[in-house]
Protein backbone atom coordinates (compact mmCIF):
# COMPACT_ATOMS: atom_id res chain seq x y z
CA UNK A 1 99.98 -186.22 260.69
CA UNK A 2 101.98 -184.71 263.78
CA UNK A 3 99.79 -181.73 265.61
CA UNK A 4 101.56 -178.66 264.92
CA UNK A 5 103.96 -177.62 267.72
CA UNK A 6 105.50 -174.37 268.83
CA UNK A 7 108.43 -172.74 270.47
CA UNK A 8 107.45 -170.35 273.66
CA UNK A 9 110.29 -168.22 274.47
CA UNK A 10 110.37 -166.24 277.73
CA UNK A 11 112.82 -164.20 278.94
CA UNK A 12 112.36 -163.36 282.62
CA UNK A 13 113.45 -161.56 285.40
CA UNK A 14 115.78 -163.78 287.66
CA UNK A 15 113.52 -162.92 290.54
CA UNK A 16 111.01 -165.05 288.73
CA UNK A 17 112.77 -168.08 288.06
CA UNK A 18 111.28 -170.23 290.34
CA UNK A 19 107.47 -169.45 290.05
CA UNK A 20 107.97 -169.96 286.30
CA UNK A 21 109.59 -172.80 286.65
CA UNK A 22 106.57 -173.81 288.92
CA UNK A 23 104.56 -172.52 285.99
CA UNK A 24 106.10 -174.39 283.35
CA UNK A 25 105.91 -177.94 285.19
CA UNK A 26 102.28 -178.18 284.99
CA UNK A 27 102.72 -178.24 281.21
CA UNK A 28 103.37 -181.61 280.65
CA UNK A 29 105.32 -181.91 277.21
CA UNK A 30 107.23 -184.30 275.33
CA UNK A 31 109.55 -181.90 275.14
CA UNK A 32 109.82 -180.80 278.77
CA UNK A 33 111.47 -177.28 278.91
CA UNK A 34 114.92 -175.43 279.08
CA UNK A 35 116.39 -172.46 281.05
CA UNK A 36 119.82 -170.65 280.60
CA UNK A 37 120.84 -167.10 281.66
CA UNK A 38 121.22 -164.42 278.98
CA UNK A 39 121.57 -160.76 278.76
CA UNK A 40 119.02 -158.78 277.61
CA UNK A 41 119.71 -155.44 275.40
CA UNK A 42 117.03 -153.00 274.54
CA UNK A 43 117.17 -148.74 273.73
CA UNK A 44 114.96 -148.61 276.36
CA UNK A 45 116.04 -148.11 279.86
CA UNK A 46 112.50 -148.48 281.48
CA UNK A 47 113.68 -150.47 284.86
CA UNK A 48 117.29 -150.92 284.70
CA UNK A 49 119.62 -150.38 287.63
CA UNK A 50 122.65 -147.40 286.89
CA UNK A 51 124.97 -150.25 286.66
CA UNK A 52 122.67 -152.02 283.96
CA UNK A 53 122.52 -148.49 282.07
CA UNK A 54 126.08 -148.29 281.89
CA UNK A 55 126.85 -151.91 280.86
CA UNK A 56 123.82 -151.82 278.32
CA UNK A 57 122.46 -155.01 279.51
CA UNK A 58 120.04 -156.83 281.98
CA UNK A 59 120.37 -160.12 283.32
CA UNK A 60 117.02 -162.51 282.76
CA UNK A 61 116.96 -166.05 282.63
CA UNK A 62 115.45 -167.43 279.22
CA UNK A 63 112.54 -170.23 279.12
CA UNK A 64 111.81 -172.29 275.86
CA UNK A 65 109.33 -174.65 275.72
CA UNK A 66 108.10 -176.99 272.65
CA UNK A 67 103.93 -176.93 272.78
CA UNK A 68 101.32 -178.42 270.97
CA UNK A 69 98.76 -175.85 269.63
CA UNK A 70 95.97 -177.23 271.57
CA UNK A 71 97.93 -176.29 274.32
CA UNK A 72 99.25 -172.95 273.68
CA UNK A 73 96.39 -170.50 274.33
CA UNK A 74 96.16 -172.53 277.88
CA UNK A 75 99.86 -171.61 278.52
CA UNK A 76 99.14 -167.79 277.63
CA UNK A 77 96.77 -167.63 279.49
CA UNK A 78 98.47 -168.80 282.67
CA UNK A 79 101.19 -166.83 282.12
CA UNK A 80 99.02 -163.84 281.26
CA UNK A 81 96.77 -163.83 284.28
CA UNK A 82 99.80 -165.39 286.63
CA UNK A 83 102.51 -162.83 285.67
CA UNK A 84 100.57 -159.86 284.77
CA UNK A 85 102.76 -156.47 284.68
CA UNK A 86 105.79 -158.43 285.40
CA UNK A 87 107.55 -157.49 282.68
CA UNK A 88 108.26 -161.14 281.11
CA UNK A 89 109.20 -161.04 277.58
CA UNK A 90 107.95 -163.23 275.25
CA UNK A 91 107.02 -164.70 271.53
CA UNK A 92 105.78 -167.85 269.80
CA UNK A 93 107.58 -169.27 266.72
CA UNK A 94 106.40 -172.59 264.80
CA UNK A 95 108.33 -175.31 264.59
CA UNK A 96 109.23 -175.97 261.27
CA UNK A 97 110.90 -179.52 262.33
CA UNK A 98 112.48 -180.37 265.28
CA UNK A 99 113.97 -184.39 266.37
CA UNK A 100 116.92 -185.94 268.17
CA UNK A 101 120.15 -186.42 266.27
């Protein structure tokens, strides 16, 4: 039976692109990772620009990642002690069943 795998989604500030990307190679996976930009909207205007405020949105550049359990508290951690107060947001889903079409 296939180890159990999971989806890492970050969504980061585009001033971090690069050191996550750094981040994210040393992960090895089958899966490798993928990046896009998307707009994040929250009630909350905790470190938003006045232009962000008025459009209701903040640009951040969105991570996912397919990982193997026995590698996912590793990752965490990394990102944990490496990006500390940075205000990355993030979550873990399982992957139900994922393949190539």
């Amino acid at each position: 039976m296939k180890e159990q795998e999971y989806l890492v989604t970050l969504n980061v500030p585009p001033s971090l692109e690069e050191p996550i990307v750094d981040c994210l190679l040393t992960f090895e996976t089958e899966h490798g990772f993928s990046s896009l930009p998307v707009s994040a909207h929250d009630h909350r205007n905790q470190n938003l620009s006045i232009a962000e405020q008025v459009s209701g949105r903040q640009d951040k550049i969105r991570f996912q990642m397919y990982i193997p359990e026995q590698a996912l508290p590793e990752l965490l951690d990394k990102l944990k002690n490496d990006f500390s107060g940075s205000g990355i947001h993030y979550w873990v889903m399982p992957v139900i069943k994922s393949g190539y079409l």
